[in-house]
Protein backbone atom coordinates (compact mmCIF):
# COMPACT_ATOMS: atom_id res chain seq x y z
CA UNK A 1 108.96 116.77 103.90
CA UNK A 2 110.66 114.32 102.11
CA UNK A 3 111.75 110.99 103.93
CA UNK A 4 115.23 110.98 102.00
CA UNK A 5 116.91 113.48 99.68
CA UNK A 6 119.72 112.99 97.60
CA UNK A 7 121.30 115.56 95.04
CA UNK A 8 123.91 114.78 93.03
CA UNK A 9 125.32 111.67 93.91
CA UNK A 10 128.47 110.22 92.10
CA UNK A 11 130.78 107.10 93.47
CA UNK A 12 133.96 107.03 91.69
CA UNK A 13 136.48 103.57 91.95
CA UNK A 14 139.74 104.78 90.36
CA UNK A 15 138.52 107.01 87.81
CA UNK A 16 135.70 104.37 86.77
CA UNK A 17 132.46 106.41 87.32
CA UNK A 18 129.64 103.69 88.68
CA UNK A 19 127.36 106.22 89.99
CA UNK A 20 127.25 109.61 87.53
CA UNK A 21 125.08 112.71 89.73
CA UNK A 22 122.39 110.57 90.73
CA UNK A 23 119.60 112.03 92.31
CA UNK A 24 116.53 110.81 94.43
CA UNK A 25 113.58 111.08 97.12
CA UNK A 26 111.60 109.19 98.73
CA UNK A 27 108.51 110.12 100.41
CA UNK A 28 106.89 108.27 103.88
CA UNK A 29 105.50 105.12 102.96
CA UNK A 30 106.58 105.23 99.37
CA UNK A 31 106.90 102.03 97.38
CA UNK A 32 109.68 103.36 94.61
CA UNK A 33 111.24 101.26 91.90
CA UNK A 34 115.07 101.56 90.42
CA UNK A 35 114.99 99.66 87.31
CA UNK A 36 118.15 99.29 84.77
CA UNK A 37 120.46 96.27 82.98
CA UNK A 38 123.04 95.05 85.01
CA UNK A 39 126.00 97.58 86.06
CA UNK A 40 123.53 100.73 85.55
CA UNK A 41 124.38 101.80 89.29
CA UNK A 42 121.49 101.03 90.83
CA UNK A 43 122.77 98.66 93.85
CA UNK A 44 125.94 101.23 93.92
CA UNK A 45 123.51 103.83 94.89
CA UNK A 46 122.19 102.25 97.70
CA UNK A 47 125.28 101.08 99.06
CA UNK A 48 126.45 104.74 98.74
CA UNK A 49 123.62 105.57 100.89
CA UNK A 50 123.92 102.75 103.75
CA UNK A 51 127.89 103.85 103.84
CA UNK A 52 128.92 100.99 102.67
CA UNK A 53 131.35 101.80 100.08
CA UNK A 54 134.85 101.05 100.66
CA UNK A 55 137.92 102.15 99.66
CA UNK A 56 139.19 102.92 96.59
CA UNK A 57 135.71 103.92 96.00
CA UNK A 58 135.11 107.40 96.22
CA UNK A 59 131.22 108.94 97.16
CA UNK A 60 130.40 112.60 96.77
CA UNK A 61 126.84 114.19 96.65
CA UNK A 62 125.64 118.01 97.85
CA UNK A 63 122.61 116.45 99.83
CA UNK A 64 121.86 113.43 101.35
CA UNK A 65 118.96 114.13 103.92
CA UNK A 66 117.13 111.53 105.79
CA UNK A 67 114.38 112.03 108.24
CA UNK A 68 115.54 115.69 108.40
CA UNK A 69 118.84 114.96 109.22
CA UNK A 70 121.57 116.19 106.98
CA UNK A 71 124.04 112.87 106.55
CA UNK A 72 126.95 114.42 104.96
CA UNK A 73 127.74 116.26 108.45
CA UNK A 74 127.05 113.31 110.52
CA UNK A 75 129.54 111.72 112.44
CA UNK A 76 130.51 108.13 111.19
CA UNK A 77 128.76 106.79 114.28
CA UNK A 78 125.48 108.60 113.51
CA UNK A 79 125.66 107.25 110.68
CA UNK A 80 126.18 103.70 111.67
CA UNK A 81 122.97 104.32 114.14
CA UNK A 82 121.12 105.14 111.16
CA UNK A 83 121.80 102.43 109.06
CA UNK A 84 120.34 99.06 110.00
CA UNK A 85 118.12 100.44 112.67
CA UNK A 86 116.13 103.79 110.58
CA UNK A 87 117.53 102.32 106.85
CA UNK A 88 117.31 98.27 106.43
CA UNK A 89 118.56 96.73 103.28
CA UNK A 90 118.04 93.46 101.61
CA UNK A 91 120.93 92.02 99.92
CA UNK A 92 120.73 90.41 96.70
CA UNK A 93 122.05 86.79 97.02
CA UNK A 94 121.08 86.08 101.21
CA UNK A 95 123.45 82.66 101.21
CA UNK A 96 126.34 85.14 100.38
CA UNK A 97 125.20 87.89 102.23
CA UNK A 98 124.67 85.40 105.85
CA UNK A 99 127.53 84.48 107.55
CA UNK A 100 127.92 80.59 107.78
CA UNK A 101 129.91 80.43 110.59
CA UNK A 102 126.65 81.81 112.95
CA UNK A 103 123.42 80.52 113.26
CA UNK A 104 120.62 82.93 111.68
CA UNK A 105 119.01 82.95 114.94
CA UNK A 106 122.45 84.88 116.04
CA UNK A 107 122.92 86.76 113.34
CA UNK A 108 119.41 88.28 113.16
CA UNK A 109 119.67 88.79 117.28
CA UNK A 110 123.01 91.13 116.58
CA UNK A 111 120.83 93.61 115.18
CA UNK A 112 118.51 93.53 118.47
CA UNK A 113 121.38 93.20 120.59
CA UNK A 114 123.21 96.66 118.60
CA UNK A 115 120.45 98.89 117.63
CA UNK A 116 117.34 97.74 120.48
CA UNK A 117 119.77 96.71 123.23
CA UNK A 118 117.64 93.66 123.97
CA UNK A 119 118.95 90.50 126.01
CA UNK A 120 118.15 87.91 127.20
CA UNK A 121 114.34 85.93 127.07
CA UNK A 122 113.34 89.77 125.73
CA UNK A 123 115.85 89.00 123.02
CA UNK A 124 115.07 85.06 122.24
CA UNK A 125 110.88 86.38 122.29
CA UNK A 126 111.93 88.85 119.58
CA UNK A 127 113.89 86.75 117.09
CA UNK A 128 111.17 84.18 117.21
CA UNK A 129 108.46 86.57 116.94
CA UNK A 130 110.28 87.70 113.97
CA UNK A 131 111.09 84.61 112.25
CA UNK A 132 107.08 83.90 112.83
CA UNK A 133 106.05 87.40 111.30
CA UNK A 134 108.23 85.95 108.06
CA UNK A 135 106.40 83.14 107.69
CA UNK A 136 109.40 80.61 108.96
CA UNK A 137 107.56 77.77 110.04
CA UNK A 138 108.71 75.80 113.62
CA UNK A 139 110.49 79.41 114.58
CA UNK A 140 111.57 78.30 118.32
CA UNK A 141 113.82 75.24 116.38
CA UNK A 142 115.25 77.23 113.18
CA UNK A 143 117.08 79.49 116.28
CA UNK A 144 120.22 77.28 115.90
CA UNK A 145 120.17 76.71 112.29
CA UNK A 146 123.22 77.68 109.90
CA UNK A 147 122.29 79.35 106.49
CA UNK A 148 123.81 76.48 105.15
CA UNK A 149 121.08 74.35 106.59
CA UNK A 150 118.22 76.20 104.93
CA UNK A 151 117.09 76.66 101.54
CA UNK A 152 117.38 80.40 99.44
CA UNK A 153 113.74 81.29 100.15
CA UNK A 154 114.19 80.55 104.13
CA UNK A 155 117.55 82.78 104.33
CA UNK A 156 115.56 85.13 102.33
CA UNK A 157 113.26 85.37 104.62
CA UNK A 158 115.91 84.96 107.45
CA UNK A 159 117.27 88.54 105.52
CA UNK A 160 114.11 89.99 105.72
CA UNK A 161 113.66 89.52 109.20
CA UNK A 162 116.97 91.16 109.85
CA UNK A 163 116.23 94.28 107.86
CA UNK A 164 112.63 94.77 110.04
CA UNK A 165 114.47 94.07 113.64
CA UNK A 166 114.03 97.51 114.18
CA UNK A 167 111.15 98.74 112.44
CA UNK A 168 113.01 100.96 109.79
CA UNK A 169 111.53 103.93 108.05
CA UNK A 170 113.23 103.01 104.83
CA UNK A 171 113.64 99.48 103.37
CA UNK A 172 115.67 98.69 100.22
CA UNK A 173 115.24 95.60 98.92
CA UNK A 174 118.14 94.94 96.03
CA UNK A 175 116.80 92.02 93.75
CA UNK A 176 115.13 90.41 96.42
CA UNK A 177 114.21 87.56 94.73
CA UNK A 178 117.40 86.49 93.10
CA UNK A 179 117.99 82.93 92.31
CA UNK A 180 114.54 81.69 93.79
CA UNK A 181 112.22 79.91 91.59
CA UNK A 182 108.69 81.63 90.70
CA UNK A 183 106.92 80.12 93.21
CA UNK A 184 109.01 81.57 95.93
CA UNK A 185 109.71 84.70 94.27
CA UNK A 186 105.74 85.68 94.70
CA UNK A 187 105.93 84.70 98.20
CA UNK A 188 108.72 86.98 99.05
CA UNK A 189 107.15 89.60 96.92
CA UNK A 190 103.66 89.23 98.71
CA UNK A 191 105.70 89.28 102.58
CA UNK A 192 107.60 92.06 101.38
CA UNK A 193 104.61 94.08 100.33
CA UNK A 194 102.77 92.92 103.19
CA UNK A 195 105.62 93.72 105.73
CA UNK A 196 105.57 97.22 104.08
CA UNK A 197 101.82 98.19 104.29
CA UNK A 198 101.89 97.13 108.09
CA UNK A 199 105.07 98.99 109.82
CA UNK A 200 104.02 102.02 106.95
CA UNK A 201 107.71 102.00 105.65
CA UNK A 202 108.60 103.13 102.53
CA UNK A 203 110.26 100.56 100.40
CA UNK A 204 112.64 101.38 97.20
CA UNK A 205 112.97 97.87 95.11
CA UNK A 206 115.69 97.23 93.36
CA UNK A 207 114.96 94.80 89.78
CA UNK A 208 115.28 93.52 87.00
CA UNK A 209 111.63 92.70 86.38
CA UNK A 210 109.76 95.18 85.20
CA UNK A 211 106.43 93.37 85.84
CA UNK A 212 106.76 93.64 89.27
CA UNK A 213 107.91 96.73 89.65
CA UNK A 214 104.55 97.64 87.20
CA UNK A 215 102.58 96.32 89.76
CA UNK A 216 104.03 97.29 93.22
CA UNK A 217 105.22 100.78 93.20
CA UNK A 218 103.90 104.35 92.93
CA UNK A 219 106.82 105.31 90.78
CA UNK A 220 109.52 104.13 88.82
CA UNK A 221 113.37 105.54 88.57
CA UNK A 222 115.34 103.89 85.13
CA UNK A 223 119.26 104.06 85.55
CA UNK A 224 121.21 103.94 82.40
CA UNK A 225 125.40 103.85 83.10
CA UNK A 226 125.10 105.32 86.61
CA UNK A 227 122.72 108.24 85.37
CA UNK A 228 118.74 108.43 85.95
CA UNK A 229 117.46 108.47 82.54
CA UNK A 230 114.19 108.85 83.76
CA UNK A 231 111.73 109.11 86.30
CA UNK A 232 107.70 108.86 86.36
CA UNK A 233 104.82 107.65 88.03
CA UNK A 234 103.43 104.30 87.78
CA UNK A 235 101.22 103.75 85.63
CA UNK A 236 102.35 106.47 83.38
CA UNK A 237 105.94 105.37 82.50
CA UNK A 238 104.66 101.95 81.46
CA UNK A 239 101.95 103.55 78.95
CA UNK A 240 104.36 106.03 77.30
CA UNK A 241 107.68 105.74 77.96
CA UNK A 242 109.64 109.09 77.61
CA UNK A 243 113.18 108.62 76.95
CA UNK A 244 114.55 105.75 74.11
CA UNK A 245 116.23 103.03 76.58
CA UNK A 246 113.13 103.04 78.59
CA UNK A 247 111.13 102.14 75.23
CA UNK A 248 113.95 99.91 74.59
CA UNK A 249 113.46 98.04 78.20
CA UNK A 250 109.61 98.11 77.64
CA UNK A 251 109.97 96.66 74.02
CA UNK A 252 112.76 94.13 75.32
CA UNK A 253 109.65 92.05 77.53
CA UNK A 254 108.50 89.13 76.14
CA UNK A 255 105.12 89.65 76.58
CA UNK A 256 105.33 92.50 73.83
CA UNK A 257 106.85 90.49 71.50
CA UNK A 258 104.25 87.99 71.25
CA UNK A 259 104.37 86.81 67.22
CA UNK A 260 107.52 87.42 66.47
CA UNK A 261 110.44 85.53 66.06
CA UNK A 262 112.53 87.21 67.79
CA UNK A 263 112.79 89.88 70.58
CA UNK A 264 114.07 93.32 70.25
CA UNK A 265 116.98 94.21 71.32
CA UNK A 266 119.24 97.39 72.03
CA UNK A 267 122.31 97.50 69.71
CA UNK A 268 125.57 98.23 71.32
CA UNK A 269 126.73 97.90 75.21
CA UNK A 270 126.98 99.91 78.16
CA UNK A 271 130.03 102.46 78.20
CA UNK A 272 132.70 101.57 80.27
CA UNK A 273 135.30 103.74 81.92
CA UNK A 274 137.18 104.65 78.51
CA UNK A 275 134.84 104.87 75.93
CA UNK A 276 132.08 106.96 78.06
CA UNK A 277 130.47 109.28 75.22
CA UNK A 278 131.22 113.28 75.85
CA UNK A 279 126.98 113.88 75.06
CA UNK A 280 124.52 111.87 75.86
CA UNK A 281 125.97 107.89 77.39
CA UNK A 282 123.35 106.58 75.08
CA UNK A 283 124.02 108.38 71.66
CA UNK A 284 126.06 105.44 70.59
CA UNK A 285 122.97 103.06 70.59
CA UNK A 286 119.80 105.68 70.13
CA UNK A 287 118.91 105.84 66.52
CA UNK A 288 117.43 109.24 67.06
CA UNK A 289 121.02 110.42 68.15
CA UNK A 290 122.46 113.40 66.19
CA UNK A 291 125.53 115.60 66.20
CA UNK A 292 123.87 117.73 69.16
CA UNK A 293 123.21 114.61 71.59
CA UNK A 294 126.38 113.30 70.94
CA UNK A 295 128.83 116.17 71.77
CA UNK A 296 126.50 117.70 74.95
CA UNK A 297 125.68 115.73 77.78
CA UNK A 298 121.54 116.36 78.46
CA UNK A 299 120.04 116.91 82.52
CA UNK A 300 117.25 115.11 83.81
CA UNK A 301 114.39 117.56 83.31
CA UNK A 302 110.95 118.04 83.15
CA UNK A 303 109.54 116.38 80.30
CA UNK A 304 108.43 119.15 77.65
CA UNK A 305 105.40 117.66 75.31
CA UNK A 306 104.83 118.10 71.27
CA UNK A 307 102.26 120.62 72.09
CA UNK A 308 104.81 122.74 74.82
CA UNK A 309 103.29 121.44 77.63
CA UNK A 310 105.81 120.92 80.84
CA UNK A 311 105.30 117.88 83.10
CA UNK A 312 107.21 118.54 86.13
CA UNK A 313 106.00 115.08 87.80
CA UNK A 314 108.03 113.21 84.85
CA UNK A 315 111.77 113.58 84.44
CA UNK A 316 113.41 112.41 81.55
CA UNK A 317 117.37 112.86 80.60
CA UNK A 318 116.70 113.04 76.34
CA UNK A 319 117.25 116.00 73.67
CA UNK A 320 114.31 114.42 71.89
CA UNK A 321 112.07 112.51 74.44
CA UNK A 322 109.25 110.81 73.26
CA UNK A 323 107.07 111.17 71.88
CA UNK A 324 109.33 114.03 69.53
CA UNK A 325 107.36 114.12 66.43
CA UNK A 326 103.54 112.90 65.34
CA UNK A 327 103.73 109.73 64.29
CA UNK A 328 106.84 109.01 65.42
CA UNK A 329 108.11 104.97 65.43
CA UNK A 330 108.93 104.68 68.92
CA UNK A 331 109.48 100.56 68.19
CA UNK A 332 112.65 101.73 65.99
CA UNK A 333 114.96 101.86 69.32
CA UNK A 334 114.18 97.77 69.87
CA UNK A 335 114.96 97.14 66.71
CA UNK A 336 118.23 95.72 65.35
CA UNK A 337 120.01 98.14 63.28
């Protein structure tokens, strides 16, 4: 049984669609990655899940299942029970996300006090032990610090430590390492993996960097204008991307564009909330768009090879997936037009 199920997810702010019938599982243990250019939904999503949209915004789904309990039907404070204690999440930027007017050491023991009911020396014992599991040197004395007082790895990690309090069975972790220099990002990387491997939780990363996500998870989600465009395993998606702005995404990273002068690109921007295509949200920047893909909206399906050949383990959201023909340029989609 799946750890979390969600069909057909959709968050609406005022007739802006951020999230468009999202759907997504996670098994136990999983290490899952949601990959996409900035406003593709993929925080949104999360947020939906945690209950932490607000109003206007507007969230709607026919499933969301965790642990075998059906969410949609439970009670606001079931659901606050769940989240922070069962589902943990990692915000992106931790300065913004502390408070400054409590000390971390406070802020991480209102989770233990809420969700463990610990006081006292029991609760002092467990703040420090967590501070010391990450890696927060002279734990006892950074009790009384202020986020302000720390630098963006160490609230980070002060984050982290929040999100593990209670030993969660999910974890989302949404750009974990933004605005830390390399050095640190690998060290938050390596705790996080490390953390996840150790309490067995299964972890869905949120990024940017498609390197990382290559080399820590199992499989790989790509969100296009609040849609998943497609969805594969690890290594798989990397080697032979299925739909066009996954190519694009893979093409787009430096590393491929070794020798040339200069990197390829996507023509065109994201939709916005009045000029969303009625077919497929990418027609306007695919050049293997026709007349077909950009009057009828494709599903995310089981990719169907050349040779007929159905892959039910990848998902793509394409009228012409690739590879569609022999010999077909998949490059042309990074190119400028």
């Amino acid at each position: 049984m799946s750890l979390l199920s969600i069909r057909n997810l959709s968050v609406d702010f005022e007739g802006a669609r951020a999230v468009d019938g999202v759907d997504l599982t996670v098994q136990p243990g999983e290490v899952i990655g949601v990959v996409g250019e900035s406003g593709s939904g993929k925080s949104v999503t999360m947020l939906a899940l945690m209950g932490l949209i607000d109003a206007p915004g507007r969230v709607t789904a026919d499933e969301i299942r965790f642990d075998g309990r059906d969410m949609l039907r439970a009670s606001a404070r079931e659901r606050r029970n769940v989240a922070g204690r069962d589902v943990a999440m990692i915000f992106q930027d931790a300065l913004t996300s502390l408070n400054p007017s409590y000390t971390v050491g406070y802020q991480i023991g209102e989770v233990l006090r809420r969700h463990a009911g610990l006081r006292g020396r029991a609760l002092r014992d467990r703040i420090v032990q967590l501070l010391e599991q990450v890696e927060i040197p002279d734990a006892p004395n950074r009790l009384g610090a202020y986020p302000h007082q720390l630098s963006g790895g160490m609230n980070q990690r002060v984050m982290i430590a929040m999100a593990i309090a209670c030993n969660p069975k999910l974890l989302i972790a949404d750009e974990p390492t933004t605005a830390l220099d390399v050095t640190i990002q690998a060290q938050i990387m390596a705790l996080l993996l490390n953390l996840q491997k150790e309490h067995g939780m299964a972890l869905v990363l949120i990024s940017h960097d498609l390197a990382v996500v290559a080399e820590v998870a199992q499989r790989v989600n790509v969100m296009y204008a609040g849609q998943v465009i497609e969805s594969r395993r690890v290594p798989d998606l990397f080697d032979a991307p299925h739909h066009p702005y996954t190519a694009a995404l893979l093409a787009a990273i430096p590393e491929h564009n070794r020798g040339t002068r200069r990197l390829h690109t996507l023509p065109g921007i994201v939709p916005g909330r009045d000029d969303r295509p009625a077919g497929c949200l990418l027609s306007p920047r695919c050049p293997y768009a026709d007349d077909h893909c950009r009057a009828v909206q494709p599903a995310l399906a089981p990719y169907i090879a050349p040779d007929g050949t159905v892959s039910k383990a990848a998902l793509v959201r394409c009228f012409k997936p690739l590879p569609h023909a022999p010999g077909a340029d998949h490059n042309a989609i990074g190119r400028k037009r």
